[in-house]
C-alpha atoms as a PDB file:
ATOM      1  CA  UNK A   1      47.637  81.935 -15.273  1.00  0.00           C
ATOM      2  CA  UNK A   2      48.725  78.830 -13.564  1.00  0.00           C
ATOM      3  CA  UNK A   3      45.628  77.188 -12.169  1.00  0.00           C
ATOM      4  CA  UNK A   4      47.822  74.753  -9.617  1.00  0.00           C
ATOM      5  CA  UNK A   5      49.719  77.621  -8.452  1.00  0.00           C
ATOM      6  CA  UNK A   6      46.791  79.372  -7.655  1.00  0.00           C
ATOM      7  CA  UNK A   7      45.205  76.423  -6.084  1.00  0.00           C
ATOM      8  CA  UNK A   8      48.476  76.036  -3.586  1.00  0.00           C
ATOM      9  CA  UNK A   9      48.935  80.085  -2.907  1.00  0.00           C
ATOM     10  CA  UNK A  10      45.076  80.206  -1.865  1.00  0.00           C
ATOM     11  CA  UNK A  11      45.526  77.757   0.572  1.00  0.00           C
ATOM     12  CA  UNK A  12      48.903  79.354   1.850  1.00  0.00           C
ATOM     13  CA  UNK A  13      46.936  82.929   1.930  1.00  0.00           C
ATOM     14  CA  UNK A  14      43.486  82.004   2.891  1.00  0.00           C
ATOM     15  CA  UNK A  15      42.881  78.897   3.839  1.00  0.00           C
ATOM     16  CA  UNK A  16      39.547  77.216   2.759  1.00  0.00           C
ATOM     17  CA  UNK A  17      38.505  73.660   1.885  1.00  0.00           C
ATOM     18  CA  UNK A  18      40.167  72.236  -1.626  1.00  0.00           C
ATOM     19  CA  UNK A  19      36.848  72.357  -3.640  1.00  0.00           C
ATOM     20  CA  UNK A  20      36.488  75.991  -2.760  1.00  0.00           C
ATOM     21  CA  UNK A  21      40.255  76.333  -4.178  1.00  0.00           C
ATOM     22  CA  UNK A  22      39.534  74.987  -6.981  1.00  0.00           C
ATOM     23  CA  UNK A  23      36.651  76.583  -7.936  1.00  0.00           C
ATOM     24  CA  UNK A  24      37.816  80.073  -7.493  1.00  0.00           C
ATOM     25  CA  UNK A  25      40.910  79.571  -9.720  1.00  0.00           C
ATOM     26  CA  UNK A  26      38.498  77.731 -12.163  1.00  0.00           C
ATOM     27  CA  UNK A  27      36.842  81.053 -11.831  1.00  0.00           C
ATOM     28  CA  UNK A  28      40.139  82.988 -12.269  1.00  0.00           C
ATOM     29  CA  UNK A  29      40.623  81.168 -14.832  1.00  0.00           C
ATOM     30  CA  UNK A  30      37.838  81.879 -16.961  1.00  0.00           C
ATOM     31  CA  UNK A  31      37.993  85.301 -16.010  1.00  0.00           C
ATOM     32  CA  UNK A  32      42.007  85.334 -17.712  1.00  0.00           C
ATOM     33  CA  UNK A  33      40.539  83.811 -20.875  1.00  0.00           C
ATOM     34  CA  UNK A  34      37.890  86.422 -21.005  1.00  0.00           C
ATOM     35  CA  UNK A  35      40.135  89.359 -21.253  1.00  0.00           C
ATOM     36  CA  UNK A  36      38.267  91.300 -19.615  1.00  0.00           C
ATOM     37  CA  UNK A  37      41.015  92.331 -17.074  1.00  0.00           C
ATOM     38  CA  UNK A  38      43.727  93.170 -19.724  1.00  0.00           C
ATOM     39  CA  UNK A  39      40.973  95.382 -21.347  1.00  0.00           C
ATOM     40  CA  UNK A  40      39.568  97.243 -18.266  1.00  0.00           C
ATOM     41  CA  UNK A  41      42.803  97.000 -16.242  1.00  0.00           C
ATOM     42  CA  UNK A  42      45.450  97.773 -18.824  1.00  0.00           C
ATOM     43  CA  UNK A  43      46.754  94.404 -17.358  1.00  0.00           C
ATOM     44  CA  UNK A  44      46.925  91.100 -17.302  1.00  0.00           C
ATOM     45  CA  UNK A  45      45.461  88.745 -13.917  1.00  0.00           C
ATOM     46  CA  UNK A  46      48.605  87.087 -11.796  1.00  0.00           C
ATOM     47  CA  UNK A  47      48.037  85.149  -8.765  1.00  0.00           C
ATOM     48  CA  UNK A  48      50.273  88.053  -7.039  1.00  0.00           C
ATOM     49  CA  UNK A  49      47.572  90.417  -8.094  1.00  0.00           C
ATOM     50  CA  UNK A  50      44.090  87.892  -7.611  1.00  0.00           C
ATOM     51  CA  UNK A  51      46.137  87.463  -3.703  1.00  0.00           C
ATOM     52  CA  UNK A  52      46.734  90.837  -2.892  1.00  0.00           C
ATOM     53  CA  UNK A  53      42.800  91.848  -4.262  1.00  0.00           C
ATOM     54  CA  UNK A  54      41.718  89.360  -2.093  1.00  0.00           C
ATOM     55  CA  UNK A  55      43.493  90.155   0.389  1.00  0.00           C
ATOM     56  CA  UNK A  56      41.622  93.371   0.549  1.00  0.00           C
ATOM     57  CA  UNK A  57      38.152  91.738   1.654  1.00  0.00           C
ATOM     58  CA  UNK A  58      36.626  92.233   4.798  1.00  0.00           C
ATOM     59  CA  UNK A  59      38.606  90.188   7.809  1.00  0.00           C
ATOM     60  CA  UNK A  60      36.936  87.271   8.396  1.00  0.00           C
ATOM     61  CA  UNK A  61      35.535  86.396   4.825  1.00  0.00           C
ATOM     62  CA  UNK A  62      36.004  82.911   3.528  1.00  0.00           C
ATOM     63  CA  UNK A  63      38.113  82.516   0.427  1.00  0.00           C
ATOM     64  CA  UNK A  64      35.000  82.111  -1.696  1.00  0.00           C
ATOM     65  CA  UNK A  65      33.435  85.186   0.008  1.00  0.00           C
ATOM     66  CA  UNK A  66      36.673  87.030  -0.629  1.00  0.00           C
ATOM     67  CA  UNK A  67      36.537  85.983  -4.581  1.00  0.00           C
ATOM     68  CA  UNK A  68      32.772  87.658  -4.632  1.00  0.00           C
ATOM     69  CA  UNK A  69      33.813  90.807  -2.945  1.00  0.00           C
ATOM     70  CA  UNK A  70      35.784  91.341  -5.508  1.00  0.00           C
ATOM     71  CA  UNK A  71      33.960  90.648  -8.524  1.00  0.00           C
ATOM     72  CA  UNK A  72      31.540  92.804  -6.980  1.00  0.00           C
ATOM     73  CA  UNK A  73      34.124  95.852  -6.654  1.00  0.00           C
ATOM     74  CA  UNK A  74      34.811  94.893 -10.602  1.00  0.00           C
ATOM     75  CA  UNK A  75      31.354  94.794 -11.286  1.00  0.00           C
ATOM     76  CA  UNK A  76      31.228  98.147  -9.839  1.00  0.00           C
ATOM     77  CA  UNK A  77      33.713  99.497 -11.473  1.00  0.00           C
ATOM     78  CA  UNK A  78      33.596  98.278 -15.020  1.00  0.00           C
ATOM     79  CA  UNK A  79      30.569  96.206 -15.634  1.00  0.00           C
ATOM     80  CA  UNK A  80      30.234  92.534 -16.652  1.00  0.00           C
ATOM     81  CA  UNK A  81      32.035  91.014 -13.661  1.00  0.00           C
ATOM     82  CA  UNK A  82      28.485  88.812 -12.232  1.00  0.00           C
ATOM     83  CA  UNK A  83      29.281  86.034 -14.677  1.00  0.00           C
ATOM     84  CA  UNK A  84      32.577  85.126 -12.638  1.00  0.00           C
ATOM     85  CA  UNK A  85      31.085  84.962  -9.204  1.00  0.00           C
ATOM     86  CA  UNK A  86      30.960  81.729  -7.531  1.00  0.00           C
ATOM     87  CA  UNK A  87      27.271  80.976  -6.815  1.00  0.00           C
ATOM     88  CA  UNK A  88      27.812  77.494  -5.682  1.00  0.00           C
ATOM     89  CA  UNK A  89      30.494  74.767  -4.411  1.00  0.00           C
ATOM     90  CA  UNK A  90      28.829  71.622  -5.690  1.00  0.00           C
ATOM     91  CA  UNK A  91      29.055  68.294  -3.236  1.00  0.00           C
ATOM     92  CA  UNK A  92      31.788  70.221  -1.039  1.00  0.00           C
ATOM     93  CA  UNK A  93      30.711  68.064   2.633  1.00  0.00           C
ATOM     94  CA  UNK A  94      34.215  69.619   3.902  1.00  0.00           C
ATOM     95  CA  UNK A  95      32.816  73.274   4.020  1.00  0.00           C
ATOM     96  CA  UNK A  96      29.202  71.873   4.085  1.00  0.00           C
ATOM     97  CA  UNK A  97      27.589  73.782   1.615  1.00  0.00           C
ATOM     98  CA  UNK A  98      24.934  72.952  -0.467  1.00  0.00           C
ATOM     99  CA  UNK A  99      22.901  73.941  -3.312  1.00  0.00           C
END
């Protein structure tokens, strides 16, 4: 997956400050190299699909809320999905969270 592209179709779709951006498709990212979508999916992760999934979050959610929702459906669903949730957006004074 194509970290950049990610980066610039988040902030098309959903907004959100650039360290949140970032992090998620560094999340994303890990989550390709995993495998663990090809194997539970029967697919691979495209920033099509990681847009429309979270696209599917409750209205209002920020883009890092959005990215959790989901892992949480996955975790659900398959099991082992916790690891790529985004706990924390270090030194991000844009979106003013903190550890």
């Amino acid at each position: 997956m194509d970290r950049k592209r990610l980066e610039r179709t988040l902030a098309e779709e959903f907004g959100g400050t650039a360290t949140e951006r970032r992090v998620v498709a560094r999340a994303a990212s890990d989550l390709v190299d995993s495998g663990k979508p090809s194997t539970d999916r029967g697919h691979a992760l495209t920033v099509p699909g990681v847009v429309r999934h979270l696209s599917d979050a409750p209205e209002g959610s920020s883009l890092v809320e959005r990215w959790n929702w989901w892992m949480g459906a996955l975790e659900t669903a398959y099991g082992g999905y916790d690891y790529f949730t985004v706990r924390y957006v270090e030194d991000d004074e844009e979106a003013g969270l903190r550890r």
